[in-house]
PDB file of N, CA and C in Angstrom:
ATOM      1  N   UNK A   1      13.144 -16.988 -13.521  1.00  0.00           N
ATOM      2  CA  UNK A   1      14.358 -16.557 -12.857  1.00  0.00           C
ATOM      3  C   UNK A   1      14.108 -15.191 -12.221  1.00  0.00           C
ATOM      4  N   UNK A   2      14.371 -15.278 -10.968  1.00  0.00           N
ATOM      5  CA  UNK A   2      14.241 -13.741 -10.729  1.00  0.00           C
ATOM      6  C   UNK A   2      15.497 -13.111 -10.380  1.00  0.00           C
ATOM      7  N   UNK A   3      15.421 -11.894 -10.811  1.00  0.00           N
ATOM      8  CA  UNK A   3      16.179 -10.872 -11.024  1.00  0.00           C
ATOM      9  C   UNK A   3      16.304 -10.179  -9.541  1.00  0.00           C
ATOM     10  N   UNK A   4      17.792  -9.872  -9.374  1.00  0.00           N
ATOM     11  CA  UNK A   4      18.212  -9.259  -7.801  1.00  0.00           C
ATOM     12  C   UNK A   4      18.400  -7.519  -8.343  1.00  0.00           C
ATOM     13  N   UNK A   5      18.338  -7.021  -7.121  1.00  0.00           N
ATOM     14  CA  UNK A   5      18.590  -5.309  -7.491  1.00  0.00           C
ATOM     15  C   UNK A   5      19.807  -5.084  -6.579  1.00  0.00           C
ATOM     16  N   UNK A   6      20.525  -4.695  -7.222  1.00  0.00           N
ATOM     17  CA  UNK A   6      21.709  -4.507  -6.632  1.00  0.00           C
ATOM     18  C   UNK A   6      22.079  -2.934  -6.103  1.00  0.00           C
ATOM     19  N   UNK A   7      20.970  -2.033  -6.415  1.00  0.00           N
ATOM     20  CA  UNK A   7      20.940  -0.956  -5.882  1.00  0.00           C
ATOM     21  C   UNK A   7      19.888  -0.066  -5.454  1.00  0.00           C
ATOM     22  N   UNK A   8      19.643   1.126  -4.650  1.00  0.00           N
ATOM     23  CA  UNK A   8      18.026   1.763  -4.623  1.00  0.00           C
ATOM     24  C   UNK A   8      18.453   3.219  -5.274  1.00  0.00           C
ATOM     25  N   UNK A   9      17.430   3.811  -5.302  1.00  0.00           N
ATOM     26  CA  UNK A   9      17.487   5.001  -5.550  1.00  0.00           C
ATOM     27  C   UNK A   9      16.393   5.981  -4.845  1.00  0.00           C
ATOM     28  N   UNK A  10      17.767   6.962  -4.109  1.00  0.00           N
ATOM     29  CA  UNK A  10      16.577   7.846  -2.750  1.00  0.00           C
ATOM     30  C   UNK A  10      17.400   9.348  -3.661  1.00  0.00           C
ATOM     31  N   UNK A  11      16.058   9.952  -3.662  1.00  0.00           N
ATOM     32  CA  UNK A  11      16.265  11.196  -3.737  1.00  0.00           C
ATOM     33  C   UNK A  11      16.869  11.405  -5.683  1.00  0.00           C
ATOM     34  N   UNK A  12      16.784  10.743  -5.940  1.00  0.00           N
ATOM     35  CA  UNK A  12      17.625  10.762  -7.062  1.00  0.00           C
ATOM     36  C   UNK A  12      19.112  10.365  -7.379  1.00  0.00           C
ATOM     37  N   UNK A  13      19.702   9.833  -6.339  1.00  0.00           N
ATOM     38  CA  UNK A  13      20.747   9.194  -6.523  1.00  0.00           C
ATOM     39  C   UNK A  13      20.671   8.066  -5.718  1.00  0.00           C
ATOM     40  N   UNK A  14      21.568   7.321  -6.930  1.00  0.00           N
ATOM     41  CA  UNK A  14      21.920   5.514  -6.788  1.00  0.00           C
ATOM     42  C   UNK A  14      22.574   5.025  -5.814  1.00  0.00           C
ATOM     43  N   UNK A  15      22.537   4.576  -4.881  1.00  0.00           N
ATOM     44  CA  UNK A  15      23.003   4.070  -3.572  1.00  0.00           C
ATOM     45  C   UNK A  15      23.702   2.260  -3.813  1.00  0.00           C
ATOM     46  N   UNK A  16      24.300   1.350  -3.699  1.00  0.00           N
ATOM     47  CA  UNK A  16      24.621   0.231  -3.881  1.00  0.00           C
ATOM     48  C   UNK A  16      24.073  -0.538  -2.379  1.00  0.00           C
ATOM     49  N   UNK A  17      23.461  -1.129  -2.583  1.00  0.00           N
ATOM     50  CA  UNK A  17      22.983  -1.662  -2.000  1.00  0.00           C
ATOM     51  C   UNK A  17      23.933  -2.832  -0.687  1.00  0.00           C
ATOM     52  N   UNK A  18      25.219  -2.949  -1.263  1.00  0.00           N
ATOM     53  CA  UNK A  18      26.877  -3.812  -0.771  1.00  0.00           C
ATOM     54  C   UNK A  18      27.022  -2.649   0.582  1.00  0.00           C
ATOM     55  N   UNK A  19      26.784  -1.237  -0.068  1.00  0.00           N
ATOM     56  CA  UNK A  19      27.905   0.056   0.309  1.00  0.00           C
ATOM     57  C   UNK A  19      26.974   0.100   1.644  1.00  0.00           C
ATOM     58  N   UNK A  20      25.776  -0.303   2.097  1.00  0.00           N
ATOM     59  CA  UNK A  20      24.812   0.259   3.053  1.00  0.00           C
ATOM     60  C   UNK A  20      25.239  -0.257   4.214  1.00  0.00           C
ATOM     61  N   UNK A  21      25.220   0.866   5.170  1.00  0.00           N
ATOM     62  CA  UNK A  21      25.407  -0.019   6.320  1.00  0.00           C
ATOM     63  C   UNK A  21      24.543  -1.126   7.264  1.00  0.00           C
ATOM     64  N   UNK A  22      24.341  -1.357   8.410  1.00  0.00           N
ATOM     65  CA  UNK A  22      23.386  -2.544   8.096  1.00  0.00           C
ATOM     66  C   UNK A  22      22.279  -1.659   8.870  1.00  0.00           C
ATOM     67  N   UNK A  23      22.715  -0.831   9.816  1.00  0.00           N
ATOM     68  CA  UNK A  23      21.335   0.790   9.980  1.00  0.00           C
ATOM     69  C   UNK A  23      20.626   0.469   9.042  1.00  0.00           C
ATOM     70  N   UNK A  24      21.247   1.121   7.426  1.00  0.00           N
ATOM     71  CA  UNK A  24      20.790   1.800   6.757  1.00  0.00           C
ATOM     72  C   UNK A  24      20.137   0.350   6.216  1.00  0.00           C
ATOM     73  N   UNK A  25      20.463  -0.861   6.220  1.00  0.00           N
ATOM     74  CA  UNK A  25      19.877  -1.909   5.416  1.00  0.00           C
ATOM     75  C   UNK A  25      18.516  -1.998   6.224  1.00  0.00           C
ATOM     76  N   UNK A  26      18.641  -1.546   7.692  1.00  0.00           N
ATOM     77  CA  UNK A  26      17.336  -2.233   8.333  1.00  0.00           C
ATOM     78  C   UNK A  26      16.399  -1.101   8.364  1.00  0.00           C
ATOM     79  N   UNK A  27      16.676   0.197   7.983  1.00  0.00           N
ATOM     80  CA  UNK A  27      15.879   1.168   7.715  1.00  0.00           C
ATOM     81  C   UNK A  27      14.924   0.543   6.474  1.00  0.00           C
ATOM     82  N   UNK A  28      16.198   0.341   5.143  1.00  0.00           N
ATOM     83  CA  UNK A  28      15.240  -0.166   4.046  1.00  0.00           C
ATOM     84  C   UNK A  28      14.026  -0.886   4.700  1.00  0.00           C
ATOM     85  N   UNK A  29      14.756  -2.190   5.030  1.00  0.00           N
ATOM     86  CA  UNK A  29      13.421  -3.258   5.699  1.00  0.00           C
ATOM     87  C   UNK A  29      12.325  -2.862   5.954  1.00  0.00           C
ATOM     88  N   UNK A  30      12.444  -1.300   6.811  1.00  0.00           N
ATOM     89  CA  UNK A  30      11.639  -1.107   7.394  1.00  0.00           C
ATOM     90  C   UNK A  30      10.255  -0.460   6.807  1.00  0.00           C
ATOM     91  N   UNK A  31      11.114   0.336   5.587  1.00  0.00           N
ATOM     92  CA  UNK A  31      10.368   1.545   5.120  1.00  0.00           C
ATOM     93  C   UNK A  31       9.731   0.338   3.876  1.00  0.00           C
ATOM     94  N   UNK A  32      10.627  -1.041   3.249  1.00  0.00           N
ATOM     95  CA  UNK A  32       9.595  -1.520   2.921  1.00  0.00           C
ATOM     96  C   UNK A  32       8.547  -1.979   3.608  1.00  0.00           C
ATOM     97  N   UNK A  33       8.356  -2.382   4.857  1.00  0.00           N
ATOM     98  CA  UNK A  33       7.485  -3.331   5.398  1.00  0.00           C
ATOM     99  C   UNK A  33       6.607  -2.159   5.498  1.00  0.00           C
ATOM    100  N   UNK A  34       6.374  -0.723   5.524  1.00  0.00           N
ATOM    101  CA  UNK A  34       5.992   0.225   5.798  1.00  0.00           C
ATOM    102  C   UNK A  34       4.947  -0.064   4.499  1.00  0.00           C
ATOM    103  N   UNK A  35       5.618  -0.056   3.472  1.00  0.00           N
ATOM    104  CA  UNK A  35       5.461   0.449   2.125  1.00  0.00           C
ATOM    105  C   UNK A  35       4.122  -0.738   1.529  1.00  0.00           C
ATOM    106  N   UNK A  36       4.492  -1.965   2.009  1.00  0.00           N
ATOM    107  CA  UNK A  36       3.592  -2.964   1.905  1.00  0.00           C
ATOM    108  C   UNK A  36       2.202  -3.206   2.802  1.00  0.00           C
ATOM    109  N   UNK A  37       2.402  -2.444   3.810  1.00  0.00           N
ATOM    110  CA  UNK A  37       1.609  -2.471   4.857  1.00  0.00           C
ATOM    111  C   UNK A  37       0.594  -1.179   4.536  1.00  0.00           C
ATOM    112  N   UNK A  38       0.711  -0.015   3.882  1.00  0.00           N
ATOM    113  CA  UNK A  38      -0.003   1.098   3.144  1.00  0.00           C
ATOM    114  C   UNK A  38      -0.907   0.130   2.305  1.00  0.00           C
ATOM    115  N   UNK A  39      -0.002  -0.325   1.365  1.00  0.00           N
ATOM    116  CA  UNK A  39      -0.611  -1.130   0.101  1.00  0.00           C
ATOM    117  C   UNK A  39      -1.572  -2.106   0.496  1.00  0.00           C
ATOM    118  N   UNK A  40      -1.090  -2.759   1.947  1.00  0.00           N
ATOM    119  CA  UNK A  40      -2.582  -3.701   2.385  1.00  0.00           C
ATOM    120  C   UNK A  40      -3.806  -3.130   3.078  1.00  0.00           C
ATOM    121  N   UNK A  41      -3.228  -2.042   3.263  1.00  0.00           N
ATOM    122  CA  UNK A  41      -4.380  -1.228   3.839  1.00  0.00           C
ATOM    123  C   UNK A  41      -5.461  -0.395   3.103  1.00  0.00           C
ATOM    124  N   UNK A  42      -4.431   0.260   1.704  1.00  0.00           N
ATOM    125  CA  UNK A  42      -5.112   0.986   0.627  1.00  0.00           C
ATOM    126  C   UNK A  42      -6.214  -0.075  -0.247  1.00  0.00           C
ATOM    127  N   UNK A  43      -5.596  -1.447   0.014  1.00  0.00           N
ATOM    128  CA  UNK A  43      -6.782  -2.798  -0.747  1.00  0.00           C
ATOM    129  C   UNK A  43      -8.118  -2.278   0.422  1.00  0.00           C
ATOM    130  N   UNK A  44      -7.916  -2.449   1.722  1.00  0.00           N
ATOM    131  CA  UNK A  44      -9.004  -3.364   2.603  1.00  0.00           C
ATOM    132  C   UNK A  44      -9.731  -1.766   2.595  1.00  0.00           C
ATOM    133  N   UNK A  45      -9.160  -0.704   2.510  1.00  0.00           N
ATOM    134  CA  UNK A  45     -10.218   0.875   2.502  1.00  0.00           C
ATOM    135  C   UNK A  45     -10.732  -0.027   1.401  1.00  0.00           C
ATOM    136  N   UNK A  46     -10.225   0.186  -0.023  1.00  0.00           N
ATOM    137  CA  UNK A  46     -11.181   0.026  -1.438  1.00  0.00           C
ATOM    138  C   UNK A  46     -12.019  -1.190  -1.347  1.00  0.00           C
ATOM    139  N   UNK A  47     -12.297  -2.096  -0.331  1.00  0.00           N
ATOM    140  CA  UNK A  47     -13.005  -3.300  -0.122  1.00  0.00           C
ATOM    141  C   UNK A  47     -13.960  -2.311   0.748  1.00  0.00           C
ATOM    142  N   UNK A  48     -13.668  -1.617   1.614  1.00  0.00           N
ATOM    143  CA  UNK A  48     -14.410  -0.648   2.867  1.00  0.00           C
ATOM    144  C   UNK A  48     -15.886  -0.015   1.927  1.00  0.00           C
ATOM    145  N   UNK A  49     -14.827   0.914   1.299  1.00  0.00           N
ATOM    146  CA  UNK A  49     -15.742   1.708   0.065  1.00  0.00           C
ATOM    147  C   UNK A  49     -16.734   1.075  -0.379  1.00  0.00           C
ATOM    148  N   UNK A  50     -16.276  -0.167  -1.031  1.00  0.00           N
ATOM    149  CA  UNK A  50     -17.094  -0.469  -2.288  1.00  0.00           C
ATOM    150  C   UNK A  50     -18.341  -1.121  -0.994  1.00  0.00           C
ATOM    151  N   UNK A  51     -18.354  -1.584   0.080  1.00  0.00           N
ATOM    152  CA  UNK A  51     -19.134  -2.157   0.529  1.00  0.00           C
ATOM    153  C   UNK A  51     -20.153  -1.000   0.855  1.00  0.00           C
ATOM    154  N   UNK A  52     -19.263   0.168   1.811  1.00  0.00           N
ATOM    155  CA  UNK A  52     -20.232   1.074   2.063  1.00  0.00           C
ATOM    156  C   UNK A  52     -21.403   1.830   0.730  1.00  0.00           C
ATOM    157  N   UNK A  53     -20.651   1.824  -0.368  1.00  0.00           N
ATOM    158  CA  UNK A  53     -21.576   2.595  -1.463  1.00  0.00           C
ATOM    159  C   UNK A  53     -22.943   1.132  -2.176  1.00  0.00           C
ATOM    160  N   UNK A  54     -22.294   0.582  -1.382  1.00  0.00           N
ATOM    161  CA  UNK A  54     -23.272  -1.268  -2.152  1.00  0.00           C
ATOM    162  C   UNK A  54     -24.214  -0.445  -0.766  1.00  0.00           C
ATOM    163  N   UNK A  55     -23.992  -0.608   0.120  1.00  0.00           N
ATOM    164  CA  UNK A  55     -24.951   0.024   1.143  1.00  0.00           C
ATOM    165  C   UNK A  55     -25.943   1.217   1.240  1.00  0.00           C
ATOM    166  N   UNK A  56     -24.912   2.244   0.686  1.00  0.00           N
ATOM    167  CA  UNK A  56     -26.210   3.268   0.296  1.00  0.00           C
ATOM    168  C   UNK A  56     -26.669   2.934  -0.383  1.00  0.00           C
ATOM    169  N   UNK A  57     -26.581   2.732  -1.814  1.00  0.00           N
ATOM    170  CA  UNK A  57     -27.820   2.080  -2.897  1.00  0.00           C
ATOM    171  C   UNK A  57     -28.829   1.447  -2.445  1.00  0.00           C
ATOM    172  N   UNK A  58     -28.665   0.488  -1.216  1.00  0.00           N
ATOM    173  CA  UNK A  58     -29.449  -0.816  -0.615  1.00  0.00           C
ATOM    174  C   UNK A  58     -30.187   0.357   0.339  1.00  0.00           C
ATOM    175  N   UNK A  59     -30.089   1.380   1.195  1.00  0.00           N
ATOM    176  CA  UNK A  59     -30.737   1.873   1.467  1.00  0.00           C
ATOM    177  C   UNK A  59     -31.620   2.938   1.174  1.00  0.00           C
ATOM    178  N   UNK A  60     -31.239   3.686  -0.405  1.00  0.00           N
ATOM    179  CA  UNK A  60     -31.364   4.416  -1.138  1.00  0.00           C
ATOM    180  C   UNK A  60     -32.772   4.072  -1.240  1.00  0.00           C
ATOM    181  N   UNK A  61     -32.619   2.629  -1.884  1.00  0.00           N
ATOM    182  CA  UNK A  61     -33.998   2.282  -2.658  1.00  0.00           C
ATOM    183  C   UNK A  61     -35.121   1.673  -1.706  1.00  0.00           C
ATOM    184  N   UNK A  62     -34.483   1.283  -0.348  1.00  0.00           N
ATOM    185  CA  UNK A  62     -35.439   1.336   0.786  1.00  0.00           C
ATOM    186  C   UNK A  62     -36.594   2.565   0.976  1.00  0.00           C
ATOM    187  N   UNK A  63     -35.655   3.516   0.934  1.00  0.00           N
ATOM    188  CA  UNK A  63     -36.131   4.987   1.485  1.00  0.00           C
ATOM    189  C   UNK A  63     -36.977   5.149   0.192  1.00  0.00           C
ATOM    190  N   UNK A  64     -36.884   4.967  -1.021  1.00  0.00           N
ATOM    191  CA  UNK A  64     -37.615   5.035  -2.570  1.00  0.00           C
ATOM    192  C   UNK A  64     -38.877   4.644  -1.880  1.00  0.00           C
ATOM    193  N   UNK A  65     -38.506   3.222  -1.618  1.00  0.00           N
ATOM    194  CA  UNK A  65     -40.102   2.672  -1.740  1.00  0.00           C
ATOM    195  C   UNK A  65     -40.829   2.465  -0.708  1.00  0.00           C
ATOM    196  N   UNK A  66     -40.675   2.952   0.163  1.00  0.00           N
ATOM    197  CA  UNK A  66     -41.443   3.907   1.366  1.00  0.00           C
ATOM    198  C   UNK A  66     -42.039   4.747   1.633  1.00  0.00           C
ATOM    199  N   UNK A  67     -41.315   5.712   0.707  1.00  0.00           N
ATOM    200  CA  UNK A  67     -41.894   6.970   0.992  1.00  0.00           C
ATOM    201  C   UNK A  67     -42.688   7.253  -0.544  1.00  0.00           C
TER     202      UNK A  67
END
Protein backbone atom coordinates (compact mmCIF):
# COMPACT_ATOMS: atom_id res chain seq x y z
CA UNK A 1 0.00 0.00 0.00
CA UNK A 2 1.46 3.16 -0.57
CA UNK A 3 1.28 5.91 1.55
CA UNK A 4 0.24 9.67 0.17
CA UNK A 5 1.93 12.90 1.79
CA UNK A 6 -0.37 15.24 2.37
CA UNK A 7 2.08 17.93 3.09
CA UNK A 8 5.93 19.39 2.37
CA UNK A 9 8.08 21.05 4.44
CA UNK A 10 10.22 24.26 3.08
CA UNK A 11 12.23 26.06 5.31
CA UNK A 12 10.96 24.52 8.33
CA UNK A 13 7.46 24.95 8.11
CA UNK A 14 4.58 22.59 7.04
CA UNK A 15 2.80 23.72 4.02
CA UNK A 16 -0.54 21.40 3.05
CA UNK A 17 -0.17 20.35 0.12
CA UNK A 18 -4.66 21.05 -0.70
CA UNK A 19 -3.60 24.89 0.43
CA UNK A 20 -0.94 25.24 -2.72
CA UNK A 21 -1.71 27.04 -5.41
CA UNK A 22 -1.33 25.30 -8.65
CA UNK A 23 2.07 27.91 -9.36
CA UNK A 24 3.17 26.69 -6.36
CA UNK A 25 2.10 22.87 -7.17
CA UNK A 26 4.01 23.15 -10.54
CA UNK A 27 7.02 24.71 -8.93
CA UNK A 28 7.02 21.49 -6.63
CA UNK A 29 6.94 19.36 -9.96
CA UNK A 30 9.51 21.11 -10.96
CA UNK A 31 12.04 21.30 -8.24
CA UNK A 32 11.22 17.55 -8.00
CA UNK A 33 12.01 16.68 -11.53
CA UNK A 34 15.10 18.89 -10.72
CA UNK A 35 15.80 16.85 -7.69
CA UNK A 36 15.67 13.45 -9.60
CA UNK A 37 17.52 14.58 -12.46
CA UNK A 38 20.79 15.61 -9.91
CA UNK A 39 20.28 12.09 -8.53
CA UNK A 40 20.57 10.61 -12.19
CA UNK A 41 23.33 12.46 -12.85
CA UNK A 42 25.21 12.05 -9.38
CA UNK A 43 24.75 7.85 -10.42
CA UNK A 44 26.25 8.31 -14.16
CA UNK A 45 29.47 10.86 -12.55
CA UNK A 46 30.00 7.72 -9.90
CA UNK A 47 29.82 5.23 -13.05
CA UNK A 48 32.27 8.21 -14.80
CA UNK A 49 34.72 7.87 -11.79
CA UNK A 50 34.85 4.45 -11.19
CA UNK A 51 35.64 3.88 -14.93
CA UNK A 52 38.18 6.62 -15.11
CA UNK A 53 40.24 5.28 -11.87
CA UNK A 54 39.74 1.37 -13.53
CA UNK A 55 41.73 3.40 -16.23
CA UNK A 56 44.50 4.80 -14.45
CA UNK A 57 45.39 1.54 -12.78
CA UNK A 58 45.22 -0.03 -16.48
CA UNK A 59 47.63 2.53 -17.42
CA UNK A 60 49.56 2.73 -14.28
CA UNK A 61 50.78 -0.74 -14.75
CA UNK A 62 51.41 -0.18 -18.51
CA UNK A 63 53.85 2.59 -17.67
CA UNK A 64 55.30 -0.17 -14.68
CA UNK A 65 56.19 -2.49 -17.19
CA UNK A 66 57.86 -0.47 -19.66
CA UNK A 67 59.83 1.39 -18.11
Amino acid sequence: MTEQINTITIDGKEFNLADLSDQAKSQLGNLQAADAEISRLNAQLAIAQTARNAYAQVLKGEIETTN
